[in-house]
C-alpha atoms as a PDB file:
ATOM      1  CA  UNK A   1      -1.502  15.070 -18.438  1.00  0.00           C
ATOM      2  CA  UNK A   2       1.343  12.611 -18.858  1.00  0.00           C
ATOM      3  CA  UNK A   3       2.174   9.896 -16.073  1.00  0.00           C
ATOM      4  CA  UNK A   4       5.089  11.590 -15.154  1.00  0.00           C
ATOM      5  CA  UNK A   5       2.736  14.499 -13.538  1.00  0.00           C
ATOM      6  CA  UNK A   6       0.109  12.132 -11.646  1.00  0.00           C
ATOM      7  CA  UNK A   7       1.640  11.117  -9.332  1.00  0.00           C
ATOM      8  CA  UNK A   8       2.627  14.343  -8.309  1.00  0.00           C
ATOM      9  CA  UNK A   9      -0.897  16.196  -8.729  1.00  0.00           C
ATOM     10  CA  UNK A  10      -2.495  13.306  -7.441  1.00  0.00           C
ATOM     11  CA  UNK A  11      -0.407  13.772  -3.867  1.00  0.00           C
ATOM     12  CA  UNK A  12      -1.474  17.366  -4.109  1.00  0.00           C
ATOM     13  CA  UNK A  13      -5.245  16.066  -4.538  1.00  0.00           C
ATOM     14  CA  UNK A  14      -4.762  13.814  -1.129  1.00  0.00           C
ATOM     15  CA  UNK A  15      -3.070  17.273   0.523  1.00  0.00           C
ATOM     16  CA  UNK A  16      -6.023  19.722  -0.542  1.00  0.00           C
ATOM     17  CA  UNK A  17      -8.759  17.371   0.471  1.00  0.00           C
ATOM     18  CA  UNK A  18      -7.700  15.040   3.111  1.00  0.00           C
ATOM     19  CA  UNK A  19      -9.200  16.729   6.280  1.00  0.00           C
ATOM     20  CA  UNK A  20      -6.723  18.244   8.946  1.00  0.00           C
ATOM     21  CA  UNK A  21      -6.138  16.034  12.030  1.00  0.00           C
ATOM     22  CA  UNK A  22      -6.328  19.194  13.802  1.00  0.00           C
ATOM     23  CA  UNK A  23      -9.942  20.369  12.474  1.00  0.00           C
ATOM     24  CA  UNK A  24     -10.819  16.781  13.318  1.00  0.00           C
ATOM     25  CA  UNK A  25     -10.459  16.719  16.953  1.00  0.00           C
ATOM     26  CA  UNK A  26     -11.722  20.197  17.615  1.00  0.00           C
ATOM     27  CA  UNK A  27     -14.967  18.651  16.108  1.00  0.00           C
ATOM     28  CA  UNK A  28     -15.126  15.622  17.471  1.00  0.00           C
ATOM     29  CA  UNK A  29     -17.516  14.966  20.662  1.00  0.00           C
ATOM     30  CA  UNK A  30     -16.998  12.765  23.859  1.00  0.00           C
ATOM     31  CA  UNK A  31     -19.816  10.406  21.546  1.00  0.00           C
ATOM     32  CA  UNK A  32     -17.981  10.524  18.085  1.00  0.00           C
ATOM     33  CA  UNK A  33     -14.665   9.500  19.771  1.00  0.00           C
ATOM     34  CA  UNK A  34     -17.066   6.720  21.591  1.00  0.00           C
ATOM     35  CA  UNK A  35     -18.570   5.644  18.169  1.00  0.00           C
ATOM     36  CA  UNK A  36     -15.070   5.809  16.312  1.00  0.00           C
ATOM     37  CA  UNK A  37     -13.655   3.282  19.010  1.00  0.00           C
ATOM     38  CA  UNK A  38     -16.730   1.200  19.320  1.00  0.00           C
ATOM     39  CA  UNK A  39     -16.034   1.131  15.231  1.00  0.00           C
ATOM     40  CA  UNK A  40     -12.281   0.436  15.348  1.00  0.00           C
ATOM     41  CA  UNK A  41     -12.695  -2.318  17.922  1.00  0.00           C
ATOM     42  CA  UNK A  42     -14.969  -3.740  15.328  1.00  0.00           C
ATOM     43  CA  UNK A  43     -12.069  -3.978  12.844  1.00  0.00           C
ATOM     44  CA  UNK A  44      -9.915  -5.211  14.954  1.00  0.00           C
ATOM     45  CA  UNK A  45     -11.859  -8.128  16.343  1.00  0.00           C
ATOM     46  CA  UNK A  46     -12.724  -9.070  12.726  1.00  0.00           C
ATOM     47  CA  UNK A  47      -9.090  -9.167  12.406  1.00  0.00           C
ATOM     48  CA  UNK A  48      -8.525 -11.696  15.219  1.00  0.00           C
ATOM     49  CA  UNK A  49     -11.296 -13.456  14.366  1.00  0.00           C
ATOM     50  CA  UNK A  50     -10.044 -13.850  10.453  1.00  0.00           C
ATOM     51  CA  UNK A  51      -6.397 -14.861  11.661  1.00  0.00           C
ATOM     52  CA  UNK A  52      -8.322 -17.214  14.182  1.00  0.00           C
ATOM     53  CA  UNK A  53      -9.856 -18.934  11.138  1.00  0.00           C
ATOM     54  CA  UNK A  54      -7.101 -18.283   8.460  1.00  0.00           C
ATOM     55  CA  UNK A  55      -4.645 -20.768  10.946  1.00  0.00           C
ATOM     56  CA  UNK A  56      -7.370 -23.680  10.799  1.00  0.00           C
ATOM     57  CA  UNK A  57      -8.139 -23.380   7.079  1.00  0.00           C
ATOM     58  CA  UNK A  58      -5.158 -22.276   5.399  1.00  0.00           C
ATOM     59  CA  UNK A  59      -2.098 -23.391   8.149  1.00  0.00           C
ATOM     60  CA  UNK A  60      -4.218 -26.556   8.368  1.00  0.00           C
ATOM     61  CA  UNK A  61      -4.368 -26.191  12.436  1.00  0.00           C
ATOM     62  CA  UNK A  62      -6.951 -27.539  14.657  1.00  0.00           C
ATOM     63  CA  UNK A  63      -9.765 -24.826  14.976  1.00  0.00           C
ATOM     64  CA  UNK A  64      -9.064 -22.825  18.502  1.00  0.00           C
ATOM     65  CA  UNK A  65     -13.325 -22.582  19.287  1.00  0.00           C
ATOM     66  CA  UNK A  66     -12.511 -20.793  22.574  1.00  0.00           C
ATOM     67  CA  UNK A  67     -10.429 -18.306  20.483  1.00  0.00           C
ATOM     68  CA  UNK A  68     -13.105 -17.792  17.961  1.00  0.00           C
ATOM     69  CA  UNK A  69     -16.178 -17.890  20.497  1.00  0.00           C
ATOM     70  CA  UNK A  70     -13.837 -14.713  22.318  1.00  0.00           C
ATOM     71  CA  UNK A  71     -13.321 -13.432  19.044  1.00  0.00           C
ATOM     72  CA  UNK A  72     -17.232 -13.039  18.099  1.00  0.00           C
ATOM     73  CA  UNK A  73     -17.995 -12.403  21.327  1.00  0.00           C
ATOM     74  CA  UNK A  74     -15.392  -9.334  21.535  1.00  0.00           C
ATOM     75  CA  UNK A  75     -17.604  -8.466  17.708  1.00  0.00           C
ATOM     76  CA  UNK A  76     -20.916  -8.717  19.833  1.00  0.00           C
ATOM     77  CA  UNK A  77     -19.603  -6.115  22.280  1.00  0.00           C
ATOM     78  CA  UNK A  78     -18.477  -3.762  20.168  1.00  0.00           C
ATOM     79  CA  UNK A  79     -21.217  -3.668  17.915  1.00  0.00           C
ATOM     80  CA  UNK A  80     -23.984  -4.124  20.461  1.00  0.00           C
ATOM     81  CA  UNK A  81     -22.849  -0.399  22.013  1.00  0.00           C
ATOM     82  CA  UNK A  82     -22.798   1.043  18.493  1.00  0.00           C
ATOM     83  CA  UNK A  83     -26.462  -0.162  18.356  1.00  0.00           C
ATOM     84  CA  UNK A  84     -26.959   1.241  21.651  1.00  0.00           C
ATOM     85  CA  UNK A  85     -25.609   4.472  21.084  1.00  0.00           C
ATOM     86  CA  UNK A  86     -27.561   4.785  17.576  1.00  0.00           C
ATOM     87  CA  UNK A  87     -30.965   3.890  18.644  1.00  0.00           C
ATOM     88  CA  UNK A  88     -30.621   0.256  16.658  1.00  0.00           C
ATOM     89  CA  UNK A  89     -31.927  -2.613  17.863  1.00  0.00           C
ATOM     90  CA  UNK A  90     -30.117  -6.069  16.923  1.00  0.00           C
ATOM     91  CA  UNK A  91     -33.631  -7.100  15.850  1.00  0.00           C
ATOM     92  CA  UNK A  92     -33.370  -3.937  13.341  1.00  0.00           C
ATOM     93  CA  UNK A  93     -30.499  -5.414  11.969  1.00  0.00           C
ATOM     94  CA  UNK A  94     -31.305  -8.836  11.635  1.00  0.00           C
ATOM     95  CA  UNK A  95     -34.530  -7.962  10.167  1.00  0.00           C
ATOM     96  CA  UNK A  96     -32.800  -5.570   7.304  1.00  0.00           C
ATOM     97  CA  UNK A  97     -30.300  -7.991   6.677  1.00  0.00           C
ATOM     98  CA  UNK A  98     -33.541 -10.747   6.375  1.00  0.00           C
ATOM     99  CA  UNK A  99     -34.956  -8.300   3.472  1.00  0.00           C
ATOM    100  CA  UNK A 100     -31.384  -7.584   2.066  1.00  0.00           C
ATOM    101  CA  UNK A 101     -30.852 -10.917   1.442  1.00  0.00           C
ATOM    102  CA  UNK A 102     -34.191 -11.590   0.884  1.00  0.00           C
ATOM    103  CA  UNK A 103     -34.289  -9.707  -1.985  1.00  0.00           C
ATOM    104  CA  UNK A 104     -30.371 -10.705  -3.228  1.00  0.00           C
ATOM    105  CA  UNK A 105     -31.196 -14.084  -2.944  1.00  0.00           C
ATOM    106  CA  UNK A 106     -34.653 -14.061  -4.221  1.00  0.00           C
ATOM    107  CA  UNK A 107     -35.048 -17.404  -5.296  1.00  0.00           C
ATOM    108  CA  UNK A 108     -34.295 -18.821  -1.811  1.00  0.00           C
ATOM    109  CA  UNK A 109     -30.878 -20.025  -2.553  1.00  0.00           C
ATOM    110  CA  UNK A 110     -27.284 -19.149  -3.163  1.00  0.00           C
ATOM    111  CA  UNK A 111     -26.400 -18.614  -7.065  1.00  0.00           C
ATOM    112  CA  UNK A 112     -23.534 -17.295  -8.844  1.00  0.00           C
ATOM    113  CA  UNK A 113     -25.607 -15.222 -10.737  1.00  0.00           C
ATOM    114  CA  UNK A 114     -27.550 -13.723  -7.871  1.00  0.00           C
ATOM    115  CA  UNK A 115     -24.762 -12.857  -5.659  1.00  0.00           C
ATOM    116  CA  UNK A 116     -23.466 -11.030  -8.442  1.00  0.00           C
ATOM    117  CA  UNK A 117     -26.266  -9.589  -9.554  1.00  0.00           C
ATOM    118  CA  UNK A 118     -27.208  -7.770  -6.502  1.00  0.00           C
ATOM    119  CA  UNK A 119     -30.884  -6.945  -6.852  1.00  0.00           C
ATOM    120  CA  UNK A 120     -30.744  -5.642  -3.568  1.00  0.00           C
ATOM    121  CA  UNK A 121     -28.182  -2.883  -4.454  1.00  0.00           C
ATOM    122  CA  UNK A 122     -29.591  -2.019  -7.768  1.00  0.00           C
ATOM    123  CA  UNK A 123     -32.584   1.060  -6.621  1.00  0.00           C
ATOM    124  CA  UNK A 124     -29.531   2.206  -4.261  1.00  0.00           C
ATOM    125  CA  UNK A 125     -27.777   3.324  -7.474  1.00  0.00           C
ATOM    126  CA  UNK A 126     -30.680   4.274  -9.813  1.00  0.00           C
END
């Protein structure tokens, strides 16, 4: 296959296997289109909340705290109903991020070498 051709098999790849928006809805339940804007909310708040912070550190403007405070309180919202609509607690996920890290970071402290390491991601991919 020459790269002439990829491009063009590759966009018939992304046609065969990209899943009909049509199939899609007739699937998807009152909950899943709950869950899928609880998740896109999410996103979007992260968004605000990054452009919030990207004007103070990189535009060099004072911080707007009421404007981040919204911003992670918007993130608290959103992800505090798709807890509630999985059956996760927050203290589930603080405590699983405690023993990610935990085992990540298992000296204690930040390193180089440990954040790229990632002991806690290497029995994921055994």
């Amino acid at each position: 296959m020459n790269a002439a051709t990829s491009p063009i098999v590759f966009s018939d790849m992304v046609a065969a296997l990209s899943k009909p928006g049509e199939m899609i809805v007739r699937e998807l339940s009152p909950s899943d289109a709950e869950l899928i804007h609880m998740a896109m909310g999410v996103s979007g708040e992260a968004g605000e909340l990054l452009d919030a912070i990207k004007k103070a550190t990189i535009y060099r403007k004072p911080m707007d705290m009421e404007n981040v405070i919204e911003e992670l309180g918007d993130l608290e919202f959103f992800m505090e109903r798709i807890r509630q609509m999985t059956g996760i607690t927050r203290e589930q996920t603080i405590q699983a991020n405690i023993a990610k890290l935990g085992k990540r970071y298992s000296k204690g402290t930040y390193s180089n070498d440990q954040a790229q390491v990632r002991a806690d991601k290497r029995e994921l991919h055994s």
